[in-house]
C-alpha atoms as a PDB file:
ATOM      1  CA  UNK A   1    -196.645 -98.932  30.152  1.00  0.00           C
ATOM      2  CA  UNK A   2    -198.901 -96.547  28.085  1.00  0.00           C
ATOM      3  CA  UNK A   3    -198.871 -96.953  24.672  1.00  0.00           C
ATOM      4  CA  UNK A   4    -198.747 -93.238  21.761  1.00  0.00           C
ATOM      5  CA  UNK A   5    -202.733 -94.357  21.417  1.00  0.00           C
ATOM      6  CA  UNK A   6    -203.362 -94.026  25.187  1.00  0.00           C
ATOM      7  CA  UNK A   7    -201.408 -90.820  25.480  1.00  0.00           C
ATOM      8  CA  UNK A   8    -203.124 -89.209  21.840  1.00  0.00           C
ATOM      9  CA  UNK A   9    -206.332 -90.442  23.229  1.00  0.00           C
ATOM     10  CA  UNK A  10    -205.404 -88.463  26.336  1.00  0.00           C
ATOM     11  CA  UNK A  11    -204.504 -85.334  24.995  1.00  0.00           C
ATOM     12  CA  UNK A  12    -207.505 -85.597  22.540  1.00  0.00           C
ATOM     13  CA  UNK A  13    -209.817 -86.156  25.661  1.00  0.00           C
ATOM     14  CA  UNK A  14    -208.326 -83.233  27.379  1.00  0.00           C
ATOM     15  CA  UNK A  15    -208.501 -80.490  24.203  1.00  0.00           C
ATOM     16  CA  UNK A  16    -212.012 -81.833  23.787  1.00  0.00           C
ATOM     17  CA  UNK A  17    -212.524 -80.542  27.353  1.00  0.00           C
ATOM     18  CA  UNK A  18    -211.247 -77.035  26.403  1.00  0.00           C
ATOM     19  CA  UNK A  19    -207.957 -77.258  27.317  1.00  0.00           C
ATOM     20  CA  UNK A  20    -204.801 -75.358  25.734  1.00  0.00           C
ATOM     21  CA  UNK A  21    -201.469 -76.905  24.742  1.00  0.00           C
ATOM     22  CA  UNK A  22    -200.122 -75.597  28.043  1.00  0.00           C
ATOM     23  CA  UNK A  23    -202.307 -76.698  29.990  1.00  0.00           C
ATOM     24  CA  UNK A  24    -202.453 -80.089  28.550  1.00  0.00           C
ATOM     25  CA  UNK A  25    -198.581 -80.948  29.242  1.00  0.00           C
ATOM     26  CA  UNK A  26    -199.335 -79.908  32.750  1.00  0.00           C
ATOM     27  CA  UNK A  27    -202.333 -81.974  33.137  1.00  0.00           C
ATOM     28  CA  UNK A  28    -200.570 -85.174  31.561  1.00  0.00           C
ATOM     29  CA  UNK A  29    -198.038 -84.947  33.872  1.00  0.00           C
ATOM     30  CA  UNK A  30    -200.372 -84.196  37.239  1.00  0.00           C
ATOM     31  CA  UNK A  31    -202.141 -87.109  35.865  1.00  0.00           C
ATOM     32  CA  UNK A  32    -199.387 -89.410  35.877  1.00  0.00           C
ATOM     33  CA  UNK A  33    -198.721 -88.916  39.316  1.00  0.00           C
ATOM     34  CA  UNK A  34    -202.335 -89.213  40.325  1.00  0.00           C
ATOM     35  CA  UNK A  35    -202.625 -85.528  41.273  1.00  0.00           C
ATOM     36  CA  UNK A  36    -204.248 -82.648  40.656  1.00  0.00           C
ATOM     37  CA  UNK A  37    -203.307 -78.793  40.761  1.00  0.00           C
ATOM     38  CA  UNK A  38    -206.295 -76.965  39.609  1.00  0.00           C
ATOM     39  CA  UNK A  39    -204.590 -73.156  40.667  1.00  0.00           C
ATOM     40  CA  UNK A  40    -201.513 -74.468  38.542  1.00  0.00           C
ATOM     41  CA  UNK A  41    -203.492 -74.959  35.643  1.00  0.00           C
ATOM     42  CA  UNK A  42    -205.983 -71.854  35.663  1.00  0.00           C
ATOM     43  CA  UNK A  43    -202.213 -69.987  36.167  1.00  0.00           C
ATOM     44  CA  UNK A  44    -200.963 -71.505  32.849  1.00  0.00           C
ATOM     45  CA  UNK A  45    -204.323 -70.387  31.175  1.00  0.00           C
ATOM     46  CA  UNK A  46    -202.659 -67.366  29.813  1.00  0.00           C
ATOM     47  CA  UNK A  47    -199.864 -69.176  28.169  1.00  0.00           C
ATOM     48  CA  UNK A  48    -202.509 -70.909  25.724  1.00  0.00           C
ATOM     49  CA  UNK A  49    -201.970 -69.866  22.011  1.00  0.00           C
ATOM     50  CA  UNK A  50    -198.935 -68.727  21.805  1.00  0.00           C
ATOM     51  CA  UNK A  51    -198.787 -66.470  25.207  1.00  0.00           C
ATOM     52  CA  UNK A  52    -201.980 -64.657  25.937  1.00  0.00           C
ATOM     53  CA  UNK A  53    -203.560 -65.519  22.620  1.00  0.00           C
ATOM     54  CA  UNK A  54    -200.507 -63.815  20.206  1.00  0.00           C
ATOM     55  CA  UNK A  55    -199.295 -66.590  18.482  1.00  0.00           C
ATOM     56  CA  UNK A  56    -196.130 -66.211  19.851  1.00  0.00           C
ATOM     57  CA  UNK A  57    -193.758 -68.644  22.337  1.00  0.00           C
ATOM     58  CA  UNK A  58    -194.950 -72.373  21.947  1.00  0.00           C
ATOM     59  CA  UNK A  59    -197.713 -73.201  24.949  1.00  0.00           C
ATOM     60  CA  UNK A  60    -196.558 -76.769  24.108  1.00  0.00           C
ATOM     61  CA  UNK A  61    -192.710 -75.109  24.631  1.00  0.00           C
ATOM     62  CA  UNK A  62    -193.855 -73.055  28.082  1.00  0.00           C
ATOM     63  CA  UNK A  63    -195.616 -76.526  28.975  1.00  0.00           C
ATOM     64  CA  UNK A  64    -192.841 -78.916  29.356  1.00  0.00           C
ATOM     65  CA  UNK A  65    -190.406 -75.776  30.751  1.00  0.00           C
ATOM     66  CA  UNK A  66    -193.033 -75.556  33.978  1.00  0.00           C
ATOM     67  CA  UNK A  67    -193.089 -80.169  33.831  1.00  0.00           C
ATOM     68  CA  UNK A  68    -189.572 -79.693  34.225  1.00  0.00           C
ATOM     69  CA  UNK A  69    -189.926 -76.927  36.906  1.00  0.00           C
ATOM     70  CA  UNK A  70    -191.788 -79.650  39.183  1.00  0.00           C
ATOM     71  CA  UNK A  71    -188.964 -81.539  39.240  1.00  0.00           C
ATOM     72  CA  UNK A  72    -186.268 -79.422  39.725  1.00  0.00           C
ATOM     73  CA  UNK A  73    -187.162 -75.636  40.154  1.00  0.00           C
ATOM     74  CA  UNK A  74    -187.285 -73.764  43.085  1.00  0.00           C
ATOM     75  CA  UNK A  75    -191.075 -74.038  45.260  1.00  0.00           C
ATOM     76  CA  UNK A  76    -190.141 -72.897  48.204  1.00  0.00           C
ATOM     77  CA  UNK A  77    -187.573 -69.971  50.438  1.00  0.00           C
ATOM     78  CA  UNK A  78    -185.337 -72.433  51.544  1.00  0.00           C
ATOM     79  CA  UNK A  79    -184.755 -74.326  48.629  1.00  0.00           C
ATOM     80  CA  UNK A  80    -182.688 -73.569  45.296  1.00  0.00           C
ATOM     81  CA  UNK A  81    -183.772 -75.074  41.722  1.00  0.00           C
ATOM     82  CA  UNK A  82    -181.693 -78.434  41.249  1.00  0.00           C
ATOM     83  CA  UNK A  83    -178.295 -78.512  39.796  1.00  0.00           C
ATOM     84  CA  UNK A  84    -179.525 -79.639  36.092  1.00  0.00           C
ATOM     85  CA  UNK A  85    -182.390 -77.613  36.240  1.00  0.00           C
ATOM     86  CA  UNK A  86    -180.526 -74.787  33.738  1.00  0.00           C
ATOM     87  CA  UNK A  87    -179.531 -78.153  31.522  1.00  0.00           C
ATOM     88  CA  UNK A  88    -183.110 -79.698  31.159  1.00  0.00           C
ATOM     89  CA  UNK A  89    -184.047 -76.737  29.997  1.00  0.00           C
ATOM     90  CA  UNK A  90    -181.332 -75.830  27.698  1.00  0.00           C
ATOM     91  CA  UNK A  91    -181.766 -79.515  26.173  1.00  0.00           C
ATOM     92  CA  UNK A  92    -185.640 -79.357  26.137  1.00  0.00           C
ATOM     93  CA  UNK A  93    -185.750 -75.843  24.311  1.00  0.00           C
ATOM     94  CA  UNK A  94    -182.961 -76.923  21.860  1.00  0.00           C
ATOM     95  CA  UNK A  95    -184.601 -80.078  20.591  1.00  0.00           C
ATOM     96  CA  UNK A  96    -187.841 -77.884  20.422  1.00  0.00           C
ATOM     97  CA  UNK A  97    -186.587 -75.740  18.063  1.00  0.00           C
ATOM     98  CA  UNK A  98    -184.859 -78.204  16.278  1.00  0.00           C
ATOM     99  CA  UNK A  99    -187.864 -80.837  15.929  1.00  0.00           C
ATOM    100  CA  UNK A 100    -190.553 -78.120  15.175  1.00  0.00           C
ATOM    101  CA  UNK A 101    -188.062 -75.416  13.277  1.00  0.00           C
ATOM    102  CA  UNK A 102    -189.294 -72.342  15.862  1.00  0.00           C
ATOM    103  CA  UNK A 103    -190.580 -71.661  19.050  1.00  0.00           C
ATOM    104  CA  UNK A 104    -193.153 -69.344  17.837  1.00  0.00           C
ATOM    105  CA  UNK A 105    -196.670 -71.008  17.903  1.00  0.00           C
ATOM    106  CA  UNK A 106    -197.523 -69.089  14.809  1.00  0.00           C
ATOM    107  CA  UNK A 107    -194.793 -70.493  12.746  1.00  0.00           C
ATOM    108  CA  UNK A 108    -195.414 -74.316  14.124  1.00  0.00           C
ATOM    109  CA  UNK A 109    -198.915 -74.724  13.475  1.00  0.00           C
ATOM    110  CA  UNK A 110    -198.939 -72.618   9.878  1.00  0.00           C
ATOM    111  CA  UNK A 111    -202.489 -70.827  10.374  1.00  0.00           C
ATOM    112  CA  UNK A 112    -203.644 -67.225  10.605  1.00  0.00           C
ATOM    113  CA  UNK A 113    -206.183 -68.243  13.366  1.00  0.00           C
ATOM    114  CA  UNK A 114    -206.709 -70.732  16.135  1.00  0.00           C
ATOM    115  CA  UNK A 115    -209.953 -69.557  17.226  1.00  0.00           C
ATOM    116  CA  UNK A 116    -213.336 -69.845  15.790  1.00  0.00           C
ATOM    117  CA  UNK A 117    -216.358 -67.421  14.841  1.00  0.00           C
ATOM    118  CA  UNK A 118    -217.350 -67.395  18.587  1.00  0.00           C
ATOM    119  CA  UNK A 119    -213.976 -66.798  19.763  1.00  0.00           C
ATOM    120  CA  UNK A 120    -213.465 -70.431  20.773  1.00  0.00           C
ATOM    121  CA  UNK A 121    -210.094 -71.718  20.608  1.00  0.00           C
ATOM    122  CA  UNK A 122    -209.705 -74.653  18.007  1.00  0.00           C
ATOM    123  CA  UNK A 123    -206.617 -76.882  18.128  1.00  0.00           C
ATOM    124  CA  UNK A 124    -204.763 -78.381  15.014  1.00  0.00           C
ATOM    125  CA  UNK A 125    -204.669 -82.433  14.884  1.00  0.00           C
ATOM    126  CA  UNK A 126    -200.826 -81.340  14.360  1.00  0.00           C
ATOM    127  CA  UNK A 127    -200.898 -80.254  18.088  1.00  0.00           C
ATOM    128  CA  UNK A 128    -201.466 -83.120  19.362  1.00  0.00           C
ATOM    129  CA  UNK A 129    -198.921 -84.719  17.584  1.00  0.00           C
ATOM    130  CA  UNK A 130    -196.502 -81.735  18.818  1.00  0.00           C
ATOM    131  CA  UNK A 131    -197.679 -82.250  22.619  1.00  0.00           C
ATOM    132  CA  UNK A 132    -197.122 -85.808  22.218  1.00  0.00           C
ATOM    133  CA  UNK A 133    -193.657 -85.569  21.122  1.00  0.00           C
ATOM    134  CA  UNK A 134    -193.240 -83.288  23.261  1.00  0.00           C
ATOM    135  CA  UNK A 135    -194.779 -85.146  26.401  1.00  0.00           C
ATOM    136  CA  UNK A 136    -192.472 -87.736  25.624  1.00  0.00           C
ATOM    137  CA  UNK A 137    -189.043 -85.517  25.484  1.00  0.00           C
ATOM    138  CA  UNK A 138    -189.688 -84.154  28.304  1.00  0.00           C
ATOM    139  CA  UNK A 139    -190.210 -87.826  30.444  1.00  0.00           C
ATOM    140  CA  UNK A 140    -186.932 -88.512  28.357  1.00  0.00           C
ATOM    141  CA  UNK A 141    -185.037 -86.036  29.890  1.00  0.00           C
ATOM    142  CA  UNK A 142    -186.451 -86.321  33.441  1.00  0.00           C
ATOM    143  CA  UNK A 143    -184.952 -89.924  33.265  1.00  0.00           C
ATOM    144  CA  UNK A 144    -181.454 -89.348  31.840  1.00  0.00           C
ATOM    145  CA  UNK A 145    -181.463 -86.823  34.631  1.00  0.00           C
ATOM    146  CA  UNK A 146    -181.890 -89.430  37.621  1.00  0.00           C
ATOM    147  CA  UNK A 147    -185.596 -88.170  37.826  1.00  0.00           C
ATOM    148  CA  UNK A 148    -188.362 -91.128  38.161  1.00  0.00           C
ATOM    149  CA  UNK A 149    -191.558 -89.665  36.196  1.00  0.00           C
ATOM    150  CA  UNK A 150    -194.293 -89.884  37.879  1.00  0.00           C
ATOM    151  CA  UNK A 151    -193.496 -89.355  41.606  1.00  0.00           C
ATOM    152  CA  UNK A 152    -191.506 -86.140  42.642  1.00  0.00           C
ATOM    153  CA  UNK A 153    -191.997 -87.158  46.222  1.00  0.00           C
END
Protein backbone atom coordinates (compact mmCIF):
# COMPACT_ATOMS: atom_id res chain seq x y z
CA UNK A 1 0.00 0.00 0.00
CA UNK A 2 1.41 3.53 -0.79
CA UNK A 3 2.13 5.55 1.89
CA UNK A 4 1.00 10.14 1.88
CA UNK A 5 5.09 10.34 1.19
CA UNK A 6 4.88 8.14 -1.94
CA UNK A 7 1.77 9.84 -3.23
CA UNK A 8 3.28 13.78 -2.24
CA UNK A 9 6.42 12.58 -3.79
CA UNK A 10 4.26 11.69 -6.78
CA UNK A 11 2.41 14.65 -7.27
CA UNK A 12 5.62 16.71 -6.55
CA UNK A 13 7.40 14.64 -9.38
CA UNK A 14 4.58 15.26 -11.70
CA UNK A 15 4.16 19.39 -11.08
CA UNK A 16 7.93 19.40 -11.40
CA UNK A 17 7.26 17.99 -14.90
CA UNK A 18 4.85 20.87 -15.73
CA UNK A 19 1.83 19.46 -14.96
CA UNK A 20 -1.51 21.28 -13.67
CA UNK A 21 -3.70 20.21 -10.75
CA UNK A 22 -6.00 18.64 -13.33
CA UNK A 23 -3.93 16.96 -14.95
CA UNK A 24 -2.17 15.56 -12.02
CA UNK A 25 -5.42 13.74 -10.49
CA UNK A 26 -5.76 12.24 -13.89
CA UNK A 27 -2.29 11.09 -14.17
CA UNK A 28 -2.31 9.55 -10.50
CA UNK A 29 -5.07 7.65 -11.27
CA UNK A 30 -3.85 6.35 -15.04
CA UNK A 31 -0.84 5.56 -13.08
CA UNK A 32 -2.38 3.39 -10.67
CA UNK A 33 -3.76 1.28 -13.15
CA UNK A 34 -0.57 1.08 -15.13
CA UNK A 35 -1.97 3.10 -18.04
CA UNK A 36 -1.58 5.87 -19.91
CA UNK A 37 -4.01 8.35 -21.83
CA UNK A 38 -1.87 11.01 -23.25
CA UNK A 39 -5.13 12.66 -25.52
CA UNK A 40 -7.00 12.58 -22.03
CA UNK A 41 -4.53 14.58 -20.46
CA UNK A 42 -3.56 17.25 -23.25
CA UNK A 43 -7.79 17.50 -23.19
CA UNK A 44 -7.73 18.44 -19.45
CA UNK A 45 -4.88 21.01 -20.23
CA UNK A 46 -7.37 23.76 -20.34
CA UNK A 47 -8.87 23.05 -17.02
CA UNK A 48 -5.37 23.99 -15.32
CA UNK A 49 -5.65 27.15 -13.05
CA UNK A 50 -8.80 27.51 -12.36
CA UNK A 51 -10.43 26.78 -16.03
CA UNK A 52 -8.42 28.18 -18.87
CA UNK A 53 -6.09 30.12 -16.63
CA UNK A 54 -9.12 32.38 -14.67
CA UNK A 55 -8.78 31.35 -11.36
CA UNK A 56 -12.01 30.08 -11.30
CA UNK A 57 -13.57 26.22 -10.74
CA UNK A 58 -10.92 24.07 -8.78
CA UNK A 59 -8.62 21.97 -11.54
CA UNK A 60 -8.06 19.79 -8.43
CA UNK A 61 -12.28 19.87 -8.23
CA UNK A 62 -12.67 19.21 -12.34
CA UNK A 63 -9.83 16.48 -11.67
CA UNK A 64 -11.41 14.00 -9.47
CA UNK A 65 -15.11 14.80 -11.31
CA UNK A 66 -13.39 13.28 -14.78
CA UNK A 67 -11.44 10.12 -12.04
CA UNK A 68 -14.86 9.51 -11.20
CA UNK A 69 -16.12 9.72 -14.85
CA UNK A 70 -13.73 6.60 -15.65
CA UNK A 71 -15.51 4.68 -13.48
CA UNK A 72 -18.87 5.33 -13.98
CA UNK A 73 -19.68 7.90 -16.82
CA UNK A 74 -20.83 7.26 -20.04
CA UNK A 75 -17.69 6.32 -22.94
CA UNK A 76 -19.49 4.95 -25.33
CA UNK A 77 -23.36 5.01 -27.60
CA UNK A 78 -24.56 2.09 -26.08
CA UNK A 79 -23.82 2.61 -22.68
CA UNK A 80 -25.41 5.01 -19.91
CA UNK A 81 -23.22 6.58 -16.92
CA UNK A 82 -23.64 4.12 -13.82
CA UNK A 83 -26.41 4.40 -11.39
CA UNK A 84 -24.22 6.35 -8.58
CA UNK A 85 -22.50 8.24 -10.99
CA UNK A 86 -24.89 11.58 -10.10
CA UNK A 87 -24.04 10.51 -6.18
CA UNK A 88 -20.14 10.35 -6.45
CA UNK A 89 -20.30 13.41 -7.69
CA UNK A 90 -22.72 15.09 -5.50
CA UNK A 91 -20.57 13.60 -2.46
CA UNK A 92 -17.15 14.48 -4.06
CA UNK A 93 -18.17 18.23 -4.82
CA UNK A 94 -19.82 18.59 -1.34
CA UNK A 95 -16.85 17.54 0.73
CA UNK A 96 -14.80 19.83 -1.70
CA UNK A 97 -16.40 22.71 -0.75
CA UNK A 98 -16.65 21.84 2.63
CA UNK A 99 -12.82 20.79 3.21
CA UNK A 100 -11.38 23.74 1.11
CA UNK A 101 -14.39 26.47 1.90
CA UNK A 102 -14.98 27.13 -2.21
CA UNK A 103 -14.64 25.70 -5.39
CA UNK A 104 -13.07 28.66 -6.88
CA UNK A 105 -9.24 28.11 -7.36
CA UNK A 106 -8.73 31.73 -6.59
CA UNK A 107 -10.26 31.61 -3.23
CA UNK A 108 -8.39 28.09 -2.26
CA UNK A 109 -4.97 28.91 -2.94
CA UNK A 110 -5.19 32.85 -1.60
CA UNK A 111 -2.81 34.47 -4.39
CA UNK A 112 -3.28 37.09 -7.09
CA UNK A 113 -1.06 34.98 -9.48
CA UNK A 114 -0.04 31.44 -10.24
CA UNK A 115 2.20 32.15 -12.98
CA UNK A 116 5.60 33.57 -13.13
CA UNK A 117 7.49 36.52 -15.04
CA UNK A 118 7.74 34.18 -18.13
CA UNK A 119 4.26 33.16 -17.98
CA UNK A 120 5.11 29.80 -16.40
CA UNK A 121 2.64 28.35 -14.20
CA UNK A 122 3.92 27.96 -10.50
CA UNK A 123 2.03 25.71 -8.08
CA UNK A 124 1.51 26.40 -4.25
CA UNK A 125 3.09 23.60 -1.79
CA UNK A 126 -0.71 23.99 -0.52
CA UNK A 127 -1.72 22.24 -3.84
CA UNK A 128 -0.27 19.46 -3.32
CA UNK A 129 -1.60 19.04 -0.12
CA UNK A 130 -5.19 19.85 -1.76
CA UNK A 131 -4.57 17.13 -4.65
CA UNK A 132 -3.56 14.78 -2.09
CA UNK A 133 -6.58 15.02 -0.07
CA UNK A 134 -8.24 15.11 -2.75
CA UNK A 135 -6.64 11.96 -4.53
CA UNK A 136 -7.53 10.21 -1.57
CA UNK A 137 -11.48 11.21 -1.39
CA UNK A 138 -11.94 10.39 -4.44
CA UNK A 139 -10.34 6.44 -4.06
CA UNK A 140 -12.65 6.74 -0.88
CA UNK A 141 -15.62 7.08 -2.65
CA UNK A 142 -14.84 4.75 -5.58
CA UNK A 143 -14.69 2.02 -2.78
CA UNK A 144 -17.82 2.72 -0.71
CA UNK A 145 -19.31 2.62 -4.16
CA UNK A 146 -18.38 -1.17 -4.97
CA UNK A 147 -15.60 0.29 -7.31
CA UNK A 148 -11.97 -1.50 -6.94
CA UNK A 149 -9.36 1.49 -7.65
CA UNK A 150 -7.10 0.72 -9.81
CA UNK A 151 -8.67 -1.59 -12.46
CA UNK A 152 -11.94 -0.40 -14.26
CA UNK A 153 -11.69 -3.46 -16.43
Amino acid sequence: METLNDTAFRIFKLASAGFCCTQIMLKLALEDEEKENIDLIRAVNGLCAGIGYTKKTCGVLTGGIAILGLYAGKGEARELYKENYNAMMKEYMDWFEEEFESTECGDIIGIQSISDDAGNITYPVKCGDIIQKSYEKIQEILFKNGYEYGDRD
